[in-house]
Every structure is written in C-alpha cells, then in structure tokens.
N, C-alpha and C. Protein backbone atom coordinates (compact mmCIF):
# COMPACT_ATOMS: atom_id res chain seq x y z
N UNK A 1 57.97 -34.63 17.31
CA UNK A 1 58.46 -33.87 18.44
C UNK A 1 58.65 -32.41 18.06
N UNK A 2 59.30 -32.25 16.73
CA UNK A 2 59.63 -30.70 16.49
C UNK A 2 58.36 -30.11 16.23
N UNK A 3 57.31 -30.67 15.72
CA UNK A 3 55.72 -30.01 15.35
C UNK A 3 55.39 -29.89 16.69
N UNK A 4 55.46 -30.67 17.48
CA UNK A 4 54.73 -30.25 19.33
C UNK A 4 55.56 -29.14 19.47
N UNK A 5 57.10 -28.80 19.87
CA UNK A 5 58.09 -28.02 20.37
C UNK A 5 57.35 -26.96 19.94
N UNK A 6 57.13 -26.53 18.49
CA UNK A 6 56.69 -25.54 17.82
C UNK A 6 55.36 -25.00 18.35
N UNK A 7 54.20 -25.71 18.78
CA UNK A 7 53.29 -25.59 18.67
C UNK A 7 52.85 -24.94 20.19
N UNK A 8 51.59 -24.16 20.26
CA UNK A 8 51.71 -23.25 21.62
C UNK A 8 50.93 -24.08 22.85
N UNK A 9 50.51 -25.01 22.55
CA UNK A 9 50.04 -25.87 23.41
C UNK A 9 50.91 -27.32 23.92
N UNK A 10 51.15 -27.66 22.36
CA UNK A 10 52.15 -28.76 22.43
C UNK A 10 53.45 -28.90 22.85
N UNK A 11 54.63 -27.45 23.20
CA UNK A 11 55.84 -27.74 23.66
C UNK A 11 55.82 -27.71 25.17
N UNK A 12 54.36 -27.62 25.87
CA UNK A 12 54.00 -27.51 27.03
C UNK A 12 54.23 -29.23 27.60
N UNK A 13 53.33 -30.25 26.27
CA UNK A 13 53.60 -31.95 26.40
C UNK A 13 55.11 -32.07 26.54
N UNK A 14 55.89 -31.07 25.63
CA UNK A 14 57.01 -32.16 25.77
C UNK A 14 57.92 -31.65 26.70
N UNK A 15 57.50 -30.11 27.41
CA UNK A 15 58.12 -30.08 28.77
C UNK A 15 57.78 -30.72 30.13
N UNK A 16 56.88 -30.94 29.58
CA UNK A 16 56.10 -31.85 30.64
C UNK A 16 56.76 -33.14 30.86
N UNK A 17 56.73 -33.96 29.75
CA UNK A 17 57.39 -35.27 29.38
C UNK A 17 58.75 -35.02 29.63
N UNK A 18 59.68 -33.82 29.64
CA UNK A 18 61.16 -34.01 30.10
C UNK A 18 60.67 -33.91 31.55
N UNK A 19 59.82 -33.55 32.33
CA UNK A 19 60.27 -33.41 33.76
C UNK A 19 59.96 -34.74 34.46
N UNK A 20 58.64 -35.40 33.53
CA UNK A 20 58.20 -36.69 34.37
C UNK A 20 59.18 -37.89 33.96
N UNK A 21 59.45 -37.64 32.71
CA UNK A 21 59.98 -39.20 32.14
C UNK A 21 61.38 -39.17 32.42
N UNK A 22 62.08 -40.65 32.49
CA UNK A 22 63.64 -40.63 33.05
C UNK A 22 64.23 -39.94 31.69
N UNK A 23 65.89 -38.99 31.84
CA UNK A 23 66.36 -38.92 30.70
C UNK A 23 66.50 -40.48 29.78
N UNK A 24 66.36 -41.63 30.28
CA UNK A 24 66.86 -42.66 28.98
C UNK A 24 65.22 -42.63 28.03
N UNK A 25 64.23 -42.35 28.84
CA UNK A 25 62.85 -42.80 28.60
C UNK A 25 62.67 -41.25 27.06
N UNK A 26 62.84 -40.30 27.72
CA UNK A 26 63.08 -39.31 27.21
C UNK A 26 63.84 -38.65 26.11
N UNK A 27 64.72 -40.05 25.75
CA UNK A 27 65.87 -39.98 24.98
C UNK A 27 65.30 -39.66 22.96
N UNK A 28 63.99 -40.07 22.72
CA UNK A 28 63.49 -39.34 21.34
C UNK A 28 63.13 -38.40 21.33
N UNK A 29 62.96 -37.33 22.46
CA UNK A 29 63.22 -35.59 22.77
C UNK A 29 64.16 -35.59 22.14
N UNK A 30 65.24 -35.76 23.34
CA UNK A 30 66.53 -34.92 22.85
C UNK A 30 67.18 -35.27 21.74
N UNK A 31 67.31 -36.53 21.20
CA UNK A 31 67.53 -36.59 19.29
C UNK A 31 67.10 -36.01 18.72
N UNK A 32 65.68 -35.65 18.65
CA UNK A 32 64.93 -35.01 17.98
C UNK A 32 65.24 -33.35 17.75
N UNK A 33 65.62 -33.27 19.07
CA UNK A 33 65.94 -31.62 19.31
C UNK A 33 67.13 -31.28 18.78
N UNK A 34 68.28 -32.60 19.24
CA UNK A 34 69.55 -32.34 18.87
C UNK A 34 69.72 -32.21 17.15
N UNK A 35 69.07 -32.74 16.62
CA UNK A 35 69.03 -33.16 15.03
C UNK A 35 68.43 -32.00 14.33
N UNK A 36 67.43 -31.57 14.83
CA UNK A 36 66.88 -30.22 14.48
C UNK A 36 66.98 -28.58 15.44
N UNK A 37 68.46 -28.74 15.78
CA UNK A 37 68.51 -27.87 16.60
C UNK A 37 68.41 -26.17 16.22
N UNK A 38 69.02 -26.04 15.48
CA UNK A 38 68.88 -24.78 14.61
C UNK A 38 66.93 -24.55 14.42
N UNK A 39 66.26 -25.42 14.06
CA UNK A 39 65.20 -25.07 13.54
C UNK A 39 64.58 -24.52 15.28
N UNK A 40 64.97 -25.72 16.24
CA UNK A 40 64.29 -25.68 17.63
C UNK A 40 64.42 -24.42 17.94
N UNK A 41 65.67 -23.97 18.13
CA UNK A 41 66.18 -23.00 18.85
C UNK A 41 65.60 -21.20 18.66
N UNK A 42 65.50 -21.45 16.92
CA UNK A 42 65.08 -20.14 16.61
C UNK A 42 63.74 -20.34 16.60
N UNK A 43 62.91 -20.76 17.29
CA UNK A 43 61.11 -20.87 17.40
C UNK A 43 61.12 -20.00 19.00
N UNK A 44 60.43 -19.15 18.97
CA UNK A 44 59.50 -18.43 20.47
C UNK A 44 59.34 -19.62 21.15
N UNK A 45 58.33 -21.02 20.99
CA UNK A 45 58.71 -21.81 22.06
C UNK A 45 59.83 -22.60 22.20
N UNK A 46 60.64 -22.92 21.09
CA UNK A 46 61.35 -24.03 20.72
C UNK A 46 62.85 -24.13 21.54
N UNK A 47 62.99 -22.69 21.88
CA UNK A 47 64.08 -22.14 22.30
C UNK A 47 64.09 -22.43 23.86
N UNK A 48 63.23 -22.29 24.67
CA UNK A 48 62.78 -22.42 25.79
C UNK A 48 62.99 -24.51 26.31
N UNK A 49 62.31 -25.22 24.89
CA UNK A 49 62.35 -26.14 24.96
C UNK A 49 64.03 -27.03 24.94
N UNK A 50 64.61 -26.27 23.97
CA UNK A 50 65.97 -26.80 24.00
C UNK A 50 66.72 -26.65 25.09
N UNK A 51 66.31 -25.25 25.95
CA UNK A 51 67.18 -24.98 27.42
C UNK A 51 66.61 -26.28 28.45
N UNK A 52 65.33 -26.17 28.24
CA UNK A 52 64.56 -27.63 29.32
C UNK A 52 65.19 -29.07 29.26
N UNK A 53 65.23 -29.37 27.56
CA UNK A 53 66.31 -30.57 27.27
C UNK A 53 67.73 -30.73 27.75
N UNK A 54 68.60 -29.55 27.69
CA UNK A 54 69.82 -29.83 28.34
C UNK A 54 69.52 -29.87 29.91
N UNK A 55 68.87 -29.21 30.14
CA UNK A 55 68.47 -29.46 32.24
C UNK A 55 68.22 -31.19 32.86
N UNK A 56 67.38 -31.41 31.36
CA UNK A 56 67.25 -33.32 31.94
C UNK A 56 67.48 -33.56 31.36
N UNK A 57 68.96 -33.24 30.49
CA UNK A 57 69.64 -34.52 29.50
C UNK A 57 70.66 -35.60 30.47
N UNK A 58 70.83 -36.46 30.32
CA UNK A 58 72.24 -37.37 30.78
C UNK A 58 73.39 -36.77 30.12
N UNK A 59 74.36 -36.86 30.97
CA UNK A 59 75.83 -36.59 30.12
C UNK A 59 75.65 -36.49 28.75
N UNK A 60 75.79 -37.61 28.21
CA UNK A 60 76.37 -37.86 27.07
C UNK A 60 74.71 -37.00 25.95
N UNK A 61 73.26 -37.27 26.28
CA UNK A 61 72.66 -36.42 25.81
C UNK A 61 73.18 -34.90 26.17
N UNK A 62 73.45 -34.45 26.94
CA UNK A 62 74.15 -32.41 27.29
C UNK A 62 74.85 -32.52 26.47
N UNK A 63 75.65 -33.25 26.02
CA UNK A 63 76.88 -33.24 25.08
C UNK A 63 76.65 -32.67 23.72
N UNK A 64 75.78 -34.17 22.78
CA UNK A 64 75.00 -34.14 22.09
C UNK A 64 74.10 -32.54 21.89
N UNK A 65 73.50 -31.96 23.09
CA UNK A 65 72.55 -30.77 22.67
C UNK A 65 73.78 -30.04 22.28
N UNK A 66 74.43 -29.71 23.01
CA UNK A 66 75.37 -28.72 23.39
C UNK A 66 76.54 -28.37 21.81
N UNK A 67 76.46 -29.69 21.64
CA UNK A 67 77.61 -29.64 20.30
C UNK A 67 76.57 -29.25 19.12
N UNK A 68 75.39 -29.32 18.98
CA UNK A 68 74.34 -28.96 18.01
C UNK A 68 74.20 -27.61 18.65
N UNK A 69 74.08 -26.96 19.09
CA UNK A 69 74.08 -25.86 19.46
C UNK A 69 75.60 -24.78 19.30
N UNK A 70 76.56 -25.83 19.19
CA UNK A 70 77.78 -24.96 18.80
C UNK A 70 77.95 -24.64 17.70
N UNK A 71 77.76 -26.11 17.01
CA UNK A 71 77.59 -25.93 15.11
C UNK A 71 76.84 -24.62 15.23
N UNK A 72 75.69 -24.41 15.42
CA UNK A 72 74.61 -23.40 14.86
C UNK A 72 75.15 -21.97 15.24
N UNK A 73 76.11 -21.80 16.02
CA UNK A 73 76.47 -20.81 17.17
C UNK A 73 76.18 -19.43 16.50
N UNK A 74 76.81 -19.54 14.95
CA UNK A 74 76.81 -18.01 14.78
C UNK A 74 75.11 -17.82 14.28
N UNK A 75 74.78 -18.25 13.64
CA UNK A 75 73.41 -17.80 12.97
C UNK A 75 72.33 -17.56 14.67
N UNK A 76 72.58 -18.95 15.46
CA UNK A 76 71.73 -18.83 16.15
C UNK A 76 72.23 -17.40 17.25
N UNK A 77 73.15 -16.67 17.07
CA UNK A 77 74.08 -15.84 17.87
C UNK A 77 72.82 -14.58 17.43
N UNK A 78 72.44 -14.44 16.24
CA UNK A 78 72.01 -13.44 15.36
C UNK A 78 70.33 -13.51 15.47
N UNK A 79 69.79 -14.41 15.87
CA UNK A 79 68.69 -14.89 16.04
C UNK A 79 67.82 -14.06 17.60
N UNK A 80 67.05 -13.42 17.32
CA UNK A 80 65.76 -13.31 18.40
C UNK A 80 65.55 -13.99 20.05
N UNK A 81 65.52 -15.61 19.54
CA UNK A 81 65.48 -16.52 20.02
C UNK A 81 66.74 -17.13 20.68
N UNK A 82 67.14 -17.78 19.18
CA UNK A 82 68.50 -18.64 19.19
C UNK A 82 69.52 -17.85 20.01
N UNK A 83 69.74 -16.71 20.36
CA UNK A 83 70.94 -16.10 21.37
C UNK A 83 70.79 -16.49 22.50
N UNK A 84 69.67 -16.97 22.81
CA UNK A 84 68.92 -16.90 24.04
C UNK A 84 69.59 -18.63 24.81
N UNK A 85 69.60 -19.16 23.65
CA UNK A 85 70.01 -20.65 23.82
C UNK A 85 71.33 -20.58 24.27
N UNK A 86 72.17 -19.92 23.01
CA UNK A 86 73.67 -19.64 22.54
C UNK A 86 74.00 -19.42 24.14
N UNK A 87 73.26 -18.28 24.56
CA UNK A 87 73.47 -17.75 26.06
C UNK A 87 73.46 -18.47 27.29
N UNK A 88 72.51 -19.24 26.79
CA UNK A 88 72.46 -20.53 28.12
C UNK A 88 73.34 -21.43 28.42
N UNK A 89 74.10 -21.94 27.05
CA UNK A 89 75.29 -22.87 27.16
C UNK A 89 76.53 -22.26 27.57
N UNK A 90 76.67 -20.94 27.28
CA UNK A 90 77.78 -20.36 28.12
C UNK A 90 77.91 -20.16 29.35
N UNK A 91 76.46 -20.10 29.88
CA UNK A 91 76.50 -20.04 31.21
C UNK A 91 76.28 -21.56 32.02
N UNK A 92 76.56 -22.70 31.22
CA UNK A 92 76.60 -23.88 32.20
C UNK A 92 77.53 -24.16 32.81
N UNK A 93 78.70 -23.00 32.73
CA UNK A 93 79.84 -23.90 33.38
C UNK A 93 80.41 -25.03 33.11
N UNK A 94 80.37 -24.93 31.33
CA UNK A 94 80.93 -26.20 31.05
C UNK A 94 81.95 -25.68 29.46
N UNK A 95 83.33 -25.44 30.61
CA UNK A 95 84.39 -25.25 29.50
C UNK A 95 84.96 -24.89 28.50
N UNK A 96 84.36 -26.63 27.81
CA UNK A 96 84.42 -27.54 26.44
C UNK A 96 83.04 -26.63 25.44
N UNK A 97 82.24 -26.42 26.28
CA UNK A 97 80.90 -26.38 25.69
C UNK A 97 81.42 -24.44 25.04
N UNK A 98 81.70 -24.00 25.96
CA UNK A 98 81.26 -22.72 25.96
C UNK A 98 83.11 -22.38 25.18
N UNK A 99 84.24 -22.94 24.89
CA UNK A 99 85.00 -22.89 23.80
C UNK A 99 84.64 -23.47 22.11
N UNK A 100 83.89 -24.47 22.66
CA UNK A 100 82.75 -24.46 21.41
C UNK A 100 82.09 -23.63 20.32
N UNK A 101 81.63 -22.95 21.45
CA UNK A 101 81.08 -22.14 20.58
C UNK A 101 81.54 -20.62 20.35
N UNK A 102 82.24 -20.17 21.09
CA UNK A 102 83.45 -19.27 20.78
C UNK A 102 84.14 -19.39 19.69
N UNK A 103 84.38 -20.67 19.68
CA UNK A 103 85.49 -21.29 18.32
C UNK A 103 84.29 -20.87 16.93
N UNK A 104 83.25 -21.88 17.15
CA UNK A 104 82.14 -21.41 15.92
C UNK A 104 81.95 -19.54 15.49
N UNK A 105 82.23 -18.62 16.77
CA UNK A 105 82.22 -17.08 16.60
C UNK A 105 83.18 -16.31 16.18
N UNK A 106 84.21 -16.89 16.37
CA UNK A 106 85.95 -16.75 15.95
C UNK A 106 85.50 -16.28 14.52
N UNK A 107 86.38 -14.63 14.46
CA UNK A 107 86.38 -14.39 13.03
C UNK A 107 84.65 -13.76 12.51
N UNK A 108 84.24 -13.55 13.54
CA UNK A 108 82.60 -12.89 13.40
C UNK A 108 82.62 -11.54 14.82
N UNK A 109 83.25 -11.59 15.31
CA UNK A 109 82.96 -10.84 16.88
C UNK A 109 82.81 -9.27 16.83
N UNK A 110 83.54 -8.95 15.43
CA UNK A 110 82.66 -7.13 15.24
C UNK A 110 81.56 -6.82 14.44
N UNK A 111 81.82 -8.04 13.75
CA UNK A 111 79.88 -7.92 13.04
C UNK A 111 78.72 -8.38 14.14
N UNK A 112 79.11 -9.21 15.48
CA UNK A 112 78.19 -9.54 16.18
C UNK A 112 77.96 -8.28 16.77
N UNK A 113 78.94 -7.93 17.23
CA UNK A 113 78.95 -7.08 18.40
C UNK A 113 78.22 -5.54 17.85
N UNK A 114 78.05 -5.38 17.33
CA UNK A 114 76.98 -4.32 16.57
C UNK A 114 75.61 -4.25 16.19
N UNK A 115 75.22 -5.94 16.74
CA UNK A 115 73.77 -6.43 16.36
C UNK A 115 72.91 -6.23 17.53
N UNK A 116 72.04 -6.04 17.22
CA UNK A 116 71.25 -6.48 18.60
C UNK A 116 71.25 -7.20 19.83
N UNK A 117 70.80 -8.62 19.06
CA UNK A 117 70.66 -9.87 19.99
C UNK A 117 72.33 -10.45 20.05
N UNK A 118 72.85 -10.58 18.66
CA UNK A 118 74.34 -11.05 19.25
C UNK A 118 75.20 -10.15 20.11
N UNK A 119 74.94 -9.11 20.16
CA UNK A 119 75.94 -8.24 20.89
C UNK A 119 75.79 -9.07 22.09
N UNK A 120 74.68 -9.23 23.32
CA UNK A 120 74.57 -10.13 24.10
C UNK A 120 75.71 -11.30 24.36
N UNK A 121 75.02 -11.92 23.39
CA UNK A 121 76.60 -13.36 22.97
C UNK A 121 77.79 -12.66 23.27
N UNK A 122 78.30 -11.71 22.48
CA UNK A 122 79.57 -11.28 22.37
C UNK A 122 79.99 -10.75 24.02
N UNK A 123 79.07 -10.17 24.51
CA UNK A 123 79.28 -9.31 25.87
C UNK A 123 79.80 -10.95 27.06
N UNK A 124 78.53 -11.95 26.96
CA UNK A 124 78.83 -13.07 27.72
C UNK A 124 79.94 -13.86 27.56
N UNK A 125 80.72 -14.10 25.76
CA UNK A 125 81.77 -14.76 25.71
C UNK A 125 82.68 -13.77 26.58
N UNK A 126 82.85 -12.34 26.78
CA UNK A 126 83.91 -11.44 27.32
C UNK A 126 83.91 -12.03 29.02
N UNK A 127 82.53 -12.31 29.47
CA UNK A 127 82.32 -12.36 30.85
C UNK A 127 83.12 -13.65 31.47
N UNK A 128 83.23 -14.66 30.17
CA UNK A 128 83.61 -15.85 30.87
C UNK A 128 85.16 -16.02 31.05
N UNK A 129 85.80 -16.91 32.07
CA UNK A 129 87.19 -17.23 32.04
C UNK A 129 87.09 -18.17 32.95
N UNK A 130 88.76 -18.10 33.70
CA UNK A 130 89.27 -19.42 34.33
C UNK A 130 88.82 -20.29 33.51
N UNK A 131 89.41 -21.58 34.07
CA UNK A 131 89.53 -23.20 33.29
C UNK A 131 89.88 -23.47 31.76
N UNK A 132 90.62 -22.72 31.10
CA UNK A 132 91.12 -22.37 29.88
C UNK A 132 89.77 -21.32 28.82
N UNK A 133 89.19 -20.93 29.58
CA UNK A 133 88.21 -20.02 28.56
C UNK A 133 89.11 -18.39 28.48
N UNK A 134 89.97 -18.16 29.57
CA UNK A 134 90.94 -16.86 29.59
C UNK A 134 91.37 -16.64 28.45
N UNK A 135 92.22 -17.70 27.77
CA UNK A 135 93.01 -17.68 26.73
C UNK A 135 91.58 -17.18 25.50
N UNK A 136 90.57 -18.04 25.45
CA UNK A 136 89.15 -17.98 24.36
C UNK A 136 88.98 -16.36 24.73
N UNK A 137 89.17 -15.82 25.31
CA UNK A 137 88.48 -14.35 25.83
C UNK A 137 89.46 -13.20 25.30
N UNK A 138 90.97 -13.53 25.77
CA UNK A 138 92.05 -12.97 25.13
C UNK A 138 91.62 -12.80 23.61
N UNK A 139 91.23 -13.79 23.05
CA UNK A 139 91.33 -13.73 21.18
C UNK A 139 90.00 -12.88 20.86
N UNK A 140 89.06 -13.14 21.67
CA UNK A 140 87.73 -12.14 21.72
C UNK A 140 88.65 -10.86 21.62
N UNK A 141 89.11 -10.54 22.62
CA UNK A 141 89.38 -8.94 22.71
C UNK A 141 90.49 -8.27 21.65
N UNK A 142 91.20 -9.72 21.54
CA UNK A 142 91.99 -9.20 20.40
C UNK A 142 91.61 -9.15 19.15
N UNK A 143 90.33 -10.23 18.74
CA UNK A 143 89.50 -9.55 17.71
C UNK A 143 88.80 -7.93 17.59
N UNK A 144 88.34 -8.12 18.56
CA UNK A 144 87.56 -6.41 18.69
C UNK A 144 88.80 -5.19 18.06
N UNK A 145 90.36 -5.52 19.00
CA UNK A 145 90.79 -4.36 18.64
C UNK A 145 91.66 -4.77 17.31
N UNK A 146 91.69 -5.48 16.74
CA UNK A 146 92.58 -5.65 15.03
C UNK A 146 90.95 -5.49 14.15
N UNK A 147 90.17 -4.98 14.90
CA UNK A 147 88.71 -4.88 13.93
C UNK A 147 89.30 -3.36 13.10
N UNK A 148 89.34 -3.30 11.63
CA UNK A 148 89.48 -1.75 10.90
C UNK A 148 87.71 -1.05 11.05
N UNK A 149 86.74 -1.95 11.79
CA UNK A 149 85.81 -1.00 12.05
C UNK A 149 85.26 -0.49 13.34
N UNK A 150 86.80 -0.88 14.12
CA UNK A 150 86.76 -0.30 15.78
C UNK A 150 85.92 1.18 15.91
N UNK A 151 86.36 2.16 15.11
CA UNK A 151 86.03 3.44 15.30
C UNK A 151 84.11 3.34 15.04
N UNK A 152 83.66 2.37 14.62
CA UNK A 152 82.38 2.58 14.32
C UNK A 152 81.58 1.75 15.44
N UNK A 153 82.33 0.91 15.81
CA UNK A 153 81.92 -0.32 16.95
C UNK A 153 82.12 0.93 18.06
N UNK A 154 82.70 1.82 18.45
CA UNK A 154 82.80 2.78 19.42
C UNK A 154 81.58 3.33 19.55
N UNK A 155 80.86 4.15 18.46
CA UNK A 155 80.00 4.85 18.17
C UNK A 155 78.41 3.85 17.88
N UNK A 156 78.47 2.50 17.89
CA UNK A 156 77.48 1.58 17.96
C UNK A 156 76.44 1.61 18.93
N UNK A 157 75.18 2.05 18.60
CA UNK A 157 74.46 1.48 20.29
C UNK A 157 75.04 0.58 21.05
N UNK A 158 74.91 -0.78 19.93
CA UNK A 158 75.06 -1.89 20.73
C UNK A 158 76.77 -2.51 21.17
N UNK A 159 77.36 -2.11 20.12
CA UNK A 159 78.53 -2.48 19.91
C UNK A 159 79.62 -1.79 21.09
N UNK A 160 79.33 -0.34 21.41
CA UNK A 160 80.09 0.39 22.16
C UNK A 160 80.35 -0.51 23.63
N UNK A 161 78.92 -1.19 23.94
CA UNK A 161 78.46 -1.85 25.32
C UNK A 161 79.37 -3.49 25.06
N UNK A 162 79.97 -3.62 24.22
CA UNK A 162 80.84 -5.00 23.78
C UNK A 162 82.38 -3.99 24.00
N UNK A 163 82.30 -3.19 23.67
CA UNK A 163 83.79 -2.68 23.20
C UNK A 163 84.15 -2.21 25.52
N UNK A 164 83.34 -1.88 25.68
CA UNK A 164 83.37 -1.10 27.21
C UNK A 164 83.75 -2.57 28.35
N UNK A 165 82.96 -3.92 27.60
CA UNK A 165 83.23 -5.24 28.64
C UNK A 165 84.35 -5.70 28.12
N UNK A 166 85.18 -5.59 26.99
CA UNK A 166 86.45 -5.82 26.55
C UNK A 166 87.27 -5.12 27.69
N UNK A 167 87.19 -3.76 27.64
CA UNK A 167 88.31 -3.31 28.22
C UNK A 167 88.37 -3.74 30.00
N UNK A 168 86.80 -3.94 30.36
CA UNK A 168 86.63 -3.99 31.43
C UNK A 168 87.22 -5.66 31.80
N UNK A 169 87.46 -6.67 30.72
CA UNK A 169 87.96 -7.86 31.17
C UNK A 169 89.62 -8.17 30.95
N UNK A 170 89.98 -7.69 29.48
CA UNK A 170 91.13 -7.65 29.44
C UNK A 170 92.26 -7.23 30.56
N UNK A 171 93.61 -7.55 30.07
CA UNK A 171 94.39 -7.36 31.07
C UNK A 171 95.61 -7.55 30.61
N UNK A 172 96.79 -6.63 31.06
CA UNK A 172 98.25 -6.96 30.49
C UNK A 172 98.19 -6.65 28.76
N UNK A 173 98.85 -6.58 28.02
CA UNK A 173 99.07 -6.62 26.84
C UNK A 173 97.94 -6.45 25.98
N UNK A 174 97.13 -7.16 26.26
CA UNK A 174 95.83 -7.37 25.57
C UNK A 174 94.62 -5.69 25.49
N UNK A 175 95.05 -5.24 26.92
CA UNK A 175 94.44 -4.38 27.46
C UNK A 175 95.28 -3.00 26.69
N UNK A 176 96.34 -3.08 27.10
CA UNK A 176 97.20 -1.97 26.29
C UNK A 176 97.11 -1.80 24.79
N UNK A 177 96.91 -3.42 24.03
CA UNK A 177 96.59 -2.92 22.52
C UNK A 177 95.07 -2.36 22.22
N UNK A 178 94.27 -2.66 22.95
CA UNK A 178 92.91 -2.25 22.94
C UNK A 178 92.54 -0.33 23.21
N UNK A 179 93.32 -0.21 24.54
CA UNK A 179 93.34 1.13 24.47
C UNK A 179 94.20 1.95 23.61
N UNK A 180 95.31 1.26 22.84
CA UNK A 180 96.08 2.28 21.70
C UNK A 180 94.84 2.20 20.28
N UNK A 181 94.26 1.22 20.35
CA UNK A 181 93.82 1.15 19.14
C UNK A 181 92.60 2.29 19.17
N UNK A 182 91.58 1.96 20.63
CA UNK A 182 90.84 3.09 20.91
C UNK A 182 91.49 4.53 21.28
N UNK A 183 92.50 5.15 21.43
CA UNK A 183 93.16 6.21 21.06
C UNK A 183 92.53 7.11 20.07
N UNK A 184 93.09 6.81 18.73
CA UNK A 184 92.71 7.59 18.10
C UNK A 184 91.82 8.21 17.80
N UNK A 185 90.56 7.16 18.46
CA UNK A 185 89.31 7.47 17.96
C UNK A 185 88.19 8.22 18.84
N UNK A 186 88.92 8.90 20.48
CA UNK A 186 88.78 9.43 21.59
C UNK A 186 87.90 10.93 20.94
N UNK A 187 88.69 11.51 20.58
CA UNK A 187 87.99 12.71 19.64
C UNK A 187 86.50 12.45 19.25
C-alpha cells in the first residue's frame, strides 16, 4: 500500500479503492497508512492520500489516522507536505484530535513559527477555540510571549504573521502580557 501511495500512478488505485470500497473492506489502507504515517504524510502524493483516508475512515479508523498523525505532529509541522496533513486535522472539528496535536507542539511554537511551512500550523492552532481548544490557544499565545526570541519572531517574515494572529485571538490577561512583552521591541 505505502509503495502504491508513493507512486504517481498508483496512489490514484488506492484513492480510488477508498471511494469505491466500504471503510471495513478498506480497512488494510488505513493500517497501512496509520502505521506508516510519518513516511505517508511527508510524500507529494502520500499526503493527499492520508487526507482521503480520514474522509472514508469509520470512527474508530479517524481515530487511529488522527492519533498517528499527532505523534508525528512536530516533524510533520516542519515538513513541505506533512503541514498540509497536520493542517487538515485541525480543521476537522474534532477537539480531541486537534488538542492532540497542539499538545505534541507544546514547547516548539517559536521555532515553528519562524519556519515556513510550520508557521501555517502555528497560525491555525491560534485560529482554533470553543469546546476546550480556548484554554490549548491561551498556552499557544502564552508561549509566543515568554519566547526570549520574541524581538526576532517580530522581525520574522514568517513569524511576525504568527505573532499578529496571537494578538488578534488572545484576550484578557493573555492579551495584555503579549503586548507588554511586544513593547519594548516597538522601536
């Protein structure tokens, strides 16, 4: 399955095979994917293929992708590809999934946020809330501003555009330590 996923003709079979076959029929895809998710995810097609698998997984297969996809969160955060995935599970509207992998980013969020492709990640964990992700978003922003390399994350291509959706989500307390910390560095 992972040699087809990979391959430029072959991850075409096995999108094919998730749309015709039932998820139970379908069910040595998504092991396959889930087990080698890191490898799936960071491939040009592979990545595409893992978003198709969670669309016709059953419960308990979404689960399964979803938690292989959290493990991987930070590398695949940093990845070309793999953000692309990272990005998709945050946007399912699913909680559990998307504190997941927040939790896996915890303690990484000013080295992301200065990268390219993770800055992305970092900008979407800021976007999300309600249903207990508020509180996950709070610690985002309060990472950014206890960062000692705030003043450079300001001045970041990418990073500045993470530091600007912080302030723009925060709120109360959170918001006030963010703008003292950006203070100094106004000049």
């Amino acid at each position: 399955v992972v040699a087809l996923v990979r391959d430029l003709n072959g991850n075409h079979v096995v999108q094919r095979c998730l749309q015709r076959l039932a998820p139970e029929d379908a069910a040595f895809i998504h092991e396959a994917v889930a087990a080698r998710a890191l490898e799936v995810a960071t491939h040009r097609h592979g990545c595409c293929v893992l978003q198709r698998c969670i669309d016709a997984a059953t419960a308990p297969q979404r689960r399964a992708l979803v938690a292989a996809v959290a493990a991987h969160a930070l590398p695949l955060a940093q990845d070309p590809f793999g953000n692309y995935v990272v990005q998709y599970v945050l946007e399912l509207g699913l909680p559990e999934a998307s504190a997941a992998v927040m939790e896996h980013l915890r303690g990484h969020y000013a080295e992301l946020a200065a990268q390219k492709f993770s800055s992305n990640v970092v900008e979407k964990c800021l976007k999300l809330g309600g249903a207990g992700l508020d509180a996950e978003r709070e610690k985002v922003v309060a990472e950014l501003a206890a960062s000692p390399a705030l003043g450079r994350l300001l001045a970041d291509p990418y990073a500045n555009y993470v530091v600007q959706s912080a302030l723009a989500v925060a709120s109360g307390p959170a918001h006030e330590a963010l703008v003292e910390r950006i203070r100094p560095h106004l000049p």
